[in-house]
C-alpha atoms as a PDB file:
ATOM      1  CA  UNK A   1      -7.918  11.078 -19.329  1.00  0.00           C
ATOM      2  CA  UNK A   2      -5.623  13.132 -17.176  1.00  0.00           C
ATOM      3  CA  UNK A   3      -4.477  10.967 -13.548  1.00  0.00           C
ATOM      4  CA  UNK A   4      -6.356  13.642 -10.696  1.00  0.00           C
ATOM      5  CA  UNK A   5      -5.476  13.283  -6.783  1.00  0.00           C
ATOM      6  CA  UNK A   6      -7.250  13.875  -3.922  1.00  0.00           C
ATOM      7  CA  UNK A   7      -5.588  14.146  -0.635  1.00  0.00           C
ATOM      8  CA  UNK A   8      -7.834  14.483   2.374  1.00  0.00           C
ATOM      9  CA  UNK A   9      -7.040  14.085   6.237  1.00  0.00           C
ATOM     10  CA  UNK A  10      -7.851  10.971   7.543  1.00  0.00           C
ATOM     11  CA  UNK A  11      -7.837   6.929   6.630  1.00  0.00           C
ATOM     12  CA  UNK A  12      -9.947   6.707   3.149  1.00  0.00           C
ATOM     13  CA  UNK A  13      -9.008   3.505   1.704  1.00  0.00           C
ATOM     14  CA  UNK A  14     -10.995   3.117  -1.620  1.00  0.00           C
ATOM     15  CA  UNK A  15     -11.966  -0.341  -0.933  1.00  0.00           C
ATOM     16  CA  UNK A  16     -13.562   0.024   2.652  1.00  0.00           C
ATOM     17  CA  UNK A  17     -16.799   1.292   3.777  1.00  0.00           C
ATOM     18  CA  UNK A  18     -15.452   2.327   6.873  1.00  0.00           C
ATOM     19  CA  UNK A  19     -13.785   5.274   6.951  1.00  0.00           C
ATOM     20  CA  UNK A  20     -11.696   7.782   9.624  1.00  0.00           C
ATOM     21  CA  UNK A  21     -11.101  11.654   9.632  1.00  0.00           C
ATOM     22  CA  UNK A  22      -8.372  11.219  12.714  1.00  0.00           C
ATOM     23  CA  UNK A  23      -6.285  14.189  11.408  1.00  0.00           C
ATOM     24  CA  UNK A  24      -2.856  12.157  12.540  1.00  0.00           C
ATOM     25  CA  UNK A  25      -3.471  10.620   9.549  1.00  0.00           C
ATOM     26  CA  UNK A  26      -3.342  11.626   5.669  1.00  0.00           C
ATOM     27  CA  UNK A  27      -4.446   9.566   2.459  1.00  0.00           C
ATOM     28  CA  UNK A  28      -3.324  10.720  -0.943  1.00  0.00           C
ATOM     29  CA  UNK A  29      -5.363   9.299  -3.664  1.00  0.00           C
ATOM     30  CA  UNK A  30      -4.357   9.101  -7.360  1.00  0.00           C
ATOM     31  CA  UNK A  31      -7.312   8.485  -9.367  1.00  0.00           C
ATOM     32  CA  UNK A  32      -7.841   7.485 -13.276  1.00  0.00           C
ATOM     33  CA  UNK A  33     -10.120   5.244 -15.533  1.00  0.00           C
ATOM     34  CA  UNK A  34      -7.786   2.583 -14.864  1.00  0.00           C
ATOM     35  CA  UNK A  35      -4.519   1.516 -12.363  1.00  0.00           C
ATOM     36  CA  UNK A  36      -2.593   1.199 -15.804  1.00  0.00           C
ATOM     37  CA  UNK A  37      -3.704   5.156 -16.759  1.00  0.00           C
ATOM     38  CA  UNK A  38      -2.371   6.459 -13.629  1.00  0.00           C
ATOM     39  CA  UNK A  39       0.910   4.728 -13.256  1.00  0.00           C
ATOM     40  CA  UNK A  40       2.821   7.178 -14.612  1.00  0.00           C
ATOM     41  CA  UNK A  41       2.075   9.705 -12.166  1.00  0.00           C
ATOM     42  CA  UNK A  42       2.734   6.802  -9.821  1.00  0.00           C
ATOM     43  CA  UNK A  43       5.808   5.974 -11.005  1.00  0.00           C
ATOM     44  CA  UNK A  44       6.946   9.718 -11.053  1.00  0.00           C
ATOM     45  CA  UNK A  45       5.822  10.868  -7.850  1.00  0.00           C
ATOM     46  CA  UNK A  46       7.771   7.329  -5.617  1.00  0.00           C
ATOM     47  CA  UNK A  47      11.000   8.336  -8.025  1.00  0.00           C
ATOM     48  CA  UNK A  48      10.644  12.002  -5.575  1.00  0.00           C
ATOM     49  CA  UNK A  49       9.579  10.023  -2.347  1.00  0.00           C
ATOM     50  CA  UNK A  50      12.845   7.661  -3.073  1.00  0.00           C
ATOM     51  CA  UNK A  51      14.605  10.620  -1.826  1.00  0.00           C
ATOM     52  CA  UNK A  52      13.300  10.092   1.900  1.00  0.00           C
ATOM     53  CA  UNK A  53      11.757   6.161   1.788  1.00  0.00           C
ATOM     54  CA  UNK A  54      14.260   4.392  -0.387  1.00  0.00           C
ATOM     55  CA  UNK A  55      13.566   0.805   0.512  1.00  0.00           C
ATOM     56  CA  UNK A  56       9.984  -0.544  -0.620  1.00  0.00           C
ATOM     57  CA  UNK A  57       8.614  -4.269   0.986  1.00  0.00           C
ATOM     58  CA  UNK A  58       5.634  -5.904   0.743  1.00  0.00           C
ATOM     59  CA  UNK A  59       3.853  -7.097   3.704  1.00  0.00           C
ATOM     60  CA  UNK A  60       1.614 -10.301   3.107  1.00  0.00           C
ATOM     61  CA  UNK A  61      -0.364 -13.097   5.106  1.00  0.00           C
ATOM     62  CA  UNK A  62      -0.994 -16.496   4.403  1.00  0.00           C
ATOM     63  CA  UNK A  63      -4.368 -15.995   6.062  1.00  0.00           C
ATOM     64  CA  UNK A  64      -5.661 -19.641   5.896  1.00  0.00           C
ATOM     65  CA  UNK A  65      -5.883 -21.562   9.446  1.00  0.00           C
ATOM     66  CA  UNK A  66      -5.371 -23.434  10.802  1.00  0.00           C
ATOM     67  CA  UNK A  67      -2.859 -24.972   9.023  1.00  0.00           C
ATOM     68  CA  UNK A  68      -2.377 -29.096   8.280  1.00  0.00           C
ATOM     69  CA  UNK A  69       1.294 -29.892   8.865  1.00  0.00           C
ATOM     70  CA  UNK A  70       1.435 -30.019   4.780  1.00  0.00           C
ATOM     71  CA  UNK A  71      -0.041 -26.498   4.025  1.00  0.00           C
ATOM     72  CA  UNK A  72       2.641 -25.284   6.611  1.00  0.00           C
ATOM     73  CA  UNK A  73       5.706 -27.235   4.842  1.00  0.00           C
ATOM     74  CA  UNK A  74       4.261 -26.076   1.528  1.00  0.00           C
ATOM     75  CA  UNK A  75       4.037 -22.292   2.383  1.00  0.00           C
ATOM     76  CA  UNK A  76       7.800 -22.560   4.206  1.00  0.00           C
ATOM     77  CA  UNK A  77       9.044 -24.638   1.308  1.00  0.00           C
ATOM     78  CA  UNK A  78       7.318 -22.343  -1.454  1.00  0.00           C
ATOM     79  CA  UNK A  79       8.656 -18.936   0.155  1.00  0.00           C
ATOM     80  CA  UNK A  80      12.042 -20.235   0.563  1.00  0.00           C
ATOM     81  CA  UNK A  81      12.155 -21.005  -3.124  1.00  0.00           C
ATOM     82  CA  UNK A  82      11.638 -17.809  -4.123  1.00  0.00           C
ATOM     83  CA  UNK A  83      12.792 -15.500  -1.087  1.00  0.00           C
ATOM     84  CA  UNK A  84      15.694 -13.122  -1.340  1.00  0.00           C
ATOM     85  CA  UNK A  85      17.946 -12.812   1.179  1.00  0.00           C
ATOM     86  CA  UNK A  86      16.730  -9.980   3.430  1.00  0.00           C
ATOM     87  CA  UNK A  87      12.724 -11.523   2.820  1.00  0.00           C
ATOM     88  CA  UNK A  88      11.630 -12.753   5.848  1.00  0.00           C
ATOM     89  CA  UNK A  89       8.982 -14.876   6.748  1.00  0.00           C
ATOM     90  CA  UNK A  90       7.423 -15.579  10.622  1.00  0.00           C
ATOM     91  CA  UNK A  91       4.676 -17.473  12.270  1.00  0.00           C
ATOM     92  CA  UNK A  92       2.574 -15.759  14.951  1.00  0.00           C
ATOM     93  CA  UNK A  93       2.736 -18.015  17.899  1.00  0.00           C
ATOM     94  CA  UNK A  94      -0.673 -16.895  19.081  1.00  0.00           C
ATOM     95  CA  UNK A  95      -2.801 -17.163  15.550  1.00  0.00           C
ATOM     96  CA  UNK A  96      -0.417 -19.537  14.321  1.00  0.00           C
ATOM     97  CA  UNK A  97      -0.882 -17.365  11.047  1.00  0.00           C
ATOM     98  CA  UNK A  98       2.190 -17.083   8.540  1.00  0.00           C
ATOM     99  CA  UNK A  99       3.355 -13.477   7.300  1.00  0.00           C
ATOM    100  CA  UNK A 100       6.121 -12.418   5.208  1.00  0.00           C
ATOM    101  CA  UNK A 101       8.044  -9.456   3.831  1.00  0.00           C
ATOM    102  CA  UNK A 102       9.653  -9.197   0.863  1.00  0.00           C
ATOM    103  CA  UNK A 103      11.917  -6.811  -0.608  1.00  0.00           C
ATOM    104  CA  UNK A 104      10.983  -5.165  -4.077  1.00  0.00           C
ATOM    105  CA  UNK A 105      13.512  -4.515  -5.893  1.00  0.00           C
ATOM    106  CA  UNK A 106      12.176  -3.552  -9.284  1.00  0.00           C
ATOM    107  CA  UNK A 107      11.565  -0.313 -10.247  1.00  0.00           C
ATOM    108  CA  UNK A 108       7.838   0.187 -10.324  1.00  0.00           C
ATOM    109  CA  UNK A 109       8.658   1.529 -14.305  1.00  0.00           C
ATOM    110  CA  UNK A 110       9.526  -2.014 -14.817  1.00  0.00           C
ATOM    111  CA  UNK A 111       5.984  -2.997 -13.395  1.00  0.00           C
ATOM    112  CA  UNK A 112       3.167  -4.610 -14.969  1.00  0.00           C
ATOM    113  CA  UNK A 113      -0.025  -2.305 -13.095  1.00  0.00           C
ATOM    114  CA  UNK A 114      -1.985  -4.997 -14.456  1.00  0.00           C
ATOM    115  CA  UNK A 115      -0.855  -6.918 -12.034  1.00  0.00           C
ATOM    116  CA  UNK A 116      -1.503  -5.059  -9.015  1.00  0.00           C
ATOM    117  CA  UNK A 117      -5.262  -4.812  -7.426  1.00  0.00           C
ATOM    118  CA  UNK A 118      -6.706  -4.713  -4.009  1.00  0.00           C
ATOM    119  CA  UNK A 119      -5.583  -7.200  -1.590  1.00  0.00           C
ATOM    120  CA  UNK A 120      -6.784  -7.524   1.792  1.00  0.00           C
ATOM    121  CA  UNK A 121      -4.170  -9.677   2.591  1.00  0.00           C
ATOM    122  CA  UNK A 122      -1.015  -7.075   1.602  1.00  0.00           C
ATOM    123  CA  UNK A 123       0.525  -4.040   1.120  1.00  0.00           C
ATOM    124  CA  UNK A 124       3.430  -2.633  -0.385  1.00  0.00           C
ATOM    125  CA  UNK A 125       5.375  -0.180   2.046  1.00  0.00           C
ATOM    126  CA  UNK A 126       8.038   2.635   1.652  1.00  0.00           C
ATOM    127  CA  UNK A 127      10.632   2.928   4.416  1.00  0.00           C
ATOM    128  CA  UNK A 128      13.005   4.657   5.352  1.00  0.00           C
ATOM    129  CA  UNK A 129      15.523   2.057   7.079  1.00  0.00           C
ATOM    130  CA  UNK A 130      16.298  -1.117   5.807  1.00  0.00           C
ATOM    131  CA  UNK A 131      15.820  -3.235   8.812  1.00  0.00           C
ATOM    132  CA  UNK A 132      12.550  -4.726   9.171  1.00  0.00           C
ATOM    133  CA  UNK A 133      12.722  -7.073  11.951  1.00  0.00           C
ATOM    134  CA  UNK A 134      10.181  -4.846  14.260  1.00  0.00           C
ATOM    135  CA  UNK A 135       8.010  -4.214  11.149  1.00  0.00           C
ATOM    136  CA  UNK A 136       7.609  -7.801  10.583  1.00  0.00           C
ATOM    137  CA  UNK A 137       6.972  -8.458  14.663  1.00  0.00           C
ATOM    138  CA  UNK A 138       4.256  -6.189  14.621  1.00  0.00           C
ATOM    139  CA  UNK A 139       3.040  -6.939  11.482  1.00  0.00           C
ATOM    140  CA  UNK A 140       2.215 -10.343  12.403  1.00  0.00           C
ATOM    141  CA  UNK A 141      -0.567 -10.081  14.604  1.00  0.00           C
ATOM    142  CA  UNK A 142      -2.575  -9.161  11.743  1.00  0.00           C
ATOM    143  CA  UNK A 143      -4.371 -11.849   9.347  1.00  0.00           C
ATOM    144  CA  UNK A 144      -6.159  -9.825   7.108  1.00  0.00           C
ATOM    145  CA  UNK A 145      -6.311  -5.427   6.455  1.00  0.00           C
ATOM    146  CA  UNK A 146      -9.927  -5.324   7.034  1.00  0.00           C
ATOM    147  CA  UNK A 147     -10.373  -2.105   9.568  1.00  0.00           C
ATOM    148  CA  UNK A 148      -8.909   1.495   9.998  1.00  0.00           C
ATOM    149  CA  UNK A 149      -7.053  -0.059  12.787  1.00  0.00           C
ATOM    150  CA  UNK A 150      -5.554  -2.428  10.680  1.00  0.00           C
ATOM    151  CA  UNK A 151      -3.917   0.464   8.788  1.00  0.00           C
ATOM    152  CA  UNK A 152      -3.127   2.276  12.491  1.00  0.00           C
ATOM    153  CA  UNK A 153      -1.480  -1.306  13.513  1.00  0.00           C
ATOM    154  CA  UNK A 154       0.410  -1.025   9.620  1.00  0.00           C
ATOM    155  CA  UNK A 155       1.633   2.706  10.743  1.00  0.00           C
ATOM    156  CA  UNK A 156       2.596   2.214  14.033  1.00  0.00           C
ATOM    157  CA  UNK A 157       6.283   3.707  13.076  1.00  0.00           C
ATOM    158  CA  UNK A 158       5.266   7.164  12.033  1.00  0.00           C
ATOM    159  CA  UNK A 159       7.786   7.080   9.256  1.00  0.00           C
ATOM    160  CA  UNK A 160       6.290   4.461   7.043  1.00  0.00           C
ATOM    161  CA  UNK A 161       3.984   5.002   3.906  1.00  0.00           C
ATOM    162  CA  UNK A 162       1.498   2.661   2.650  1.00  0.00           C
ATOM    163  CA  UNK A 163       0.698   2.152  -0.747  1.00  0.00           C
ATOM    164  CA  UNK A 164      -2.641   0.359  -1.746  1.00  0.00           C
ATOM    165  CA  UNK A 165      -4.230  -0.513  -5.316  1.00  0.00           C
ATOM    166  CA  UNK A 166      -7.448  -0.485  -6.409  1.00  0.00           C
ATOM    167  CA  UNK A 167      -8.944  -1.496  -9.940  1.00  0.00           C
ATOM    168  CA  UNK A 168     -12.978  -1.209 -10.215  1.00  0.00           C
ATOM    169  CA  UNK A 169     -15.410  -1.347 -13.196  1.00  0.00           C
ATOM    170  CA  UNK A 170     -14.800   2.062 -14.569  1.00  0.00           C
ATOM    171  CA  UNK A 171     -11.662   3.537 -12.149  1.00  0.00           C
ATOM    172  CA  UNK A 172      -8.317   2.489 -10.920  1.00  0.00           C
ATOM    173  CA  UNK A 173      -6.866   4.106  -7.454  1.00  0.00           C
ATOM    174  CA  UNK A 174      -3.111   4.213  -6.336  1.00  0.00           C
ATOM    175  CA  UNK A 175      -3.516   5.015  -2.479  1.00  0.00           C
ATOM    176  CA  UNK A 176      -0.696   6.254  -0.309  1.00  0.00           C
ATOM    177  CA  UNK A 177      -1.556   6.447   3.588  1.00  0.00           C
ATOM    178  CA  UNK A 178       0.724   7.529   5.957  1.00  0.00           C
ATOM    179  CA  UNK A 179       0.918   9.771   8.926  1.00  0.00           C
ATOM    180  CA  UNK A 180       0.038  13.583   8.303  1.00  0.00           C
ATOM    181  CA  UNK A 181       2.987  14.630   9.173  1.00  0.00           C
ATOM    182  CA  UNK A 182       4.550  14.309   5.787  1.00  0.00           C
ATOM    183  CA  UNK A 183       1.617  16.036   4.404  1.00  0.00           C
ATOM    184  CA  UNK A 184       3.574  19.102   3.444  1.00  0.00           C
ATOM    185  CA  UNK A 185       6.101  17.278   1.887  1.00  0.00           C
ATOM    186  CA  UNK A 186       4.170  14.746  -0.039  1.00  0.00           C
ATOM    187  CA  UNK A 187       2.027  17.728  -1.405  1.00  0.00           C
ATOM    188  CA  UNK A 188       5.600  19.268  -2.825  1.00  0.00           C
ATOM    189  CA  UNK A 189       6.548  16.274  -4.621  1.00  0.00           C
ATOM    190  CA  UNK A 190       2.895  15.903  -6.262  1.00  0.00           C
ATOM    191  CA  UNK A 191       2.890  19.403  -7.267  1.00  0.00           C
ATOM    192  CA  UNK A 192       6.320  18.973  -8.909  1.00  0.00           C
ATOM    193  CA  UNK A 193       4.615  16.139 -10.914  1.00  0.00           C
ATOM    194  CA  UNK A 194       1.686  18.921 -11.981  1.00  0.00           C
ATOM    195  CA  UNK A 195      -1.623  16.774 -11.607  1.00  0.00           C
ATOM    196  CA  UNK A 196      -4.541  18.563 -10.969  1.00  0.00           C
ATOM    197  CA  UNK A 197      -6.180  17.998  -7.811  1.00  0.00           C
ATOM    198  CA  UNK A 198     -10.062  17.815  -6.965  1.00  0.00           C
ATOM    199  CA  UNK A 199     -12.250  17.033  -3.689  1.00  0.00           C
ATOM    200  CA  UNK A 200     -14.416  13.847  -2.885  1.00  0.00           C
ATOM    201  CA  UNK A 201     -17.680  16.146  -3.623  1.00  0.00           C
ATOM    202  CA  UNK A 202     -15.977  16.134  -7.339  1.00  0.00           C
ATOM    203  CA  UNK A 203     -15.373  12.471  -7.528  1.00  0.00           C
ATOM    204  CA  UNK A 204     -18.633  11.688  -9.434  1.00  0.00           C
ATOM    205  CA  UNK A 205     -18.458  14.753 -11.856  1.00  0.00           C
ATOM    206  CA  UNK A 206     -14.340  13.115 -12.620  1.00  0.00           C
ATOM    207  CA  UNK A 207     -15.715   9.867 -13.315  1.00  0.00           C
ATOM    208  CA  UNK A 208     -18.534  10.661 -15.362  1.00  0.00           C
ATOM    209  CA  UNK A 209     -16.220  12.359 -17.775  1.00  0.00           C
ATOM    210  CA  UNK A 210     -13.767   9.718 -17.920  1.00  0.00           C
ATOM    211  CA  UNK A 211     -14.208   7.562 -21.301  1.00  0.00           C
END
């Protein structure tokens, strides 16, 4: 089955009920029978975005408080082990709540999709500067991405993209939201990868033909 997209004004993540046409705002949605089906398309269109957002992170929480004094030398002690040297990690001195950001450095070609699913907890992000001592300032007031203004809060530098995953029953998702500024550019890159596009009112008819 062919990957489709869907790109629609607003926040639309695939995993929330709650949803927000503010037209500052774009989500680009790549849709297949599976995560694994569609990331190829994935994989071609972030090669394009690389051009303008070549650094990719992913933001995380370690969402559980409040924290015994041996959870807390655990989580330091177990993201030290395995933290690169620009990975950062900071405790919110109001929630107390850990968060971290880590810098991928893989190629998502050398990615297991399989891997990747819904998370309220993360999210990978493209940037466009390497420096992400404000990102991870601001990013630490949150515990969990449960609400459009989580995703506002995740965008508050208008040059960032989010990228979400999403594997159901029947249908994987690959979600990029972002500011809708880049709309015109984000719809030149997908067209160079030549996926067919369709509207939420065709959403059912896509996945009733899928396999």
């Amino acid at each position: 089955m062919n990957t489709v997209f869907i790109c629609e004004d607003g926040i639309y993540p695939w995993d929330q009920v709650t949803h927000s046409d503010d037209k500052d705002f774009l989500t680009l949605t790549l849709l297949n029978h599976e995560i694994k089906e569609a990331w190829p398309s994935w994989c071609m269109l972030e090669f394009l975005l690389k051009e303008k957002w070549p650094f990719t992170v992913r933001w995380g929480t370690y969402g559980i408080k409040p924290y015994s004094k041996t959870m807390e030398y655990v989580t330091i002690k177990e993201f030290s082990k395995k933290a690169g040297p620009k990975d950062t990690l900071l405790k919110n001195k109001v929630t107390s709540v850990y968060s971290y950001i880590k810098q991928l450095n893989t190629p998502s070609t050398e990615t297991d999709p399989s891997t990747l699913g819904s998370a309220c907890n993360s999210v990978r992000l493209m940037i466009q500067n390497e420096r992400t001592d404000e990102l991870s300032q601001k990013l630490s007031a949150l515990d969990y991405i449960s609400t459009i203004d989580d995703f506002r809060l995740i965008l508050f530098d208008s040059s960032i993209l989010s990228i979400r995953f999403f594997n159901g029953e029947t249908y994987g998702t690959i979600q990029l939201i972002c500011h809708s500024k880049h709309k015109n550019l984000i719809l030149s890159k997908v067209n160079e990868i030549e996926i067919k596009e369709i509207t939420r009112s065709e959403i059912y008819n896509y996945m009733q033909s899928l396999p």
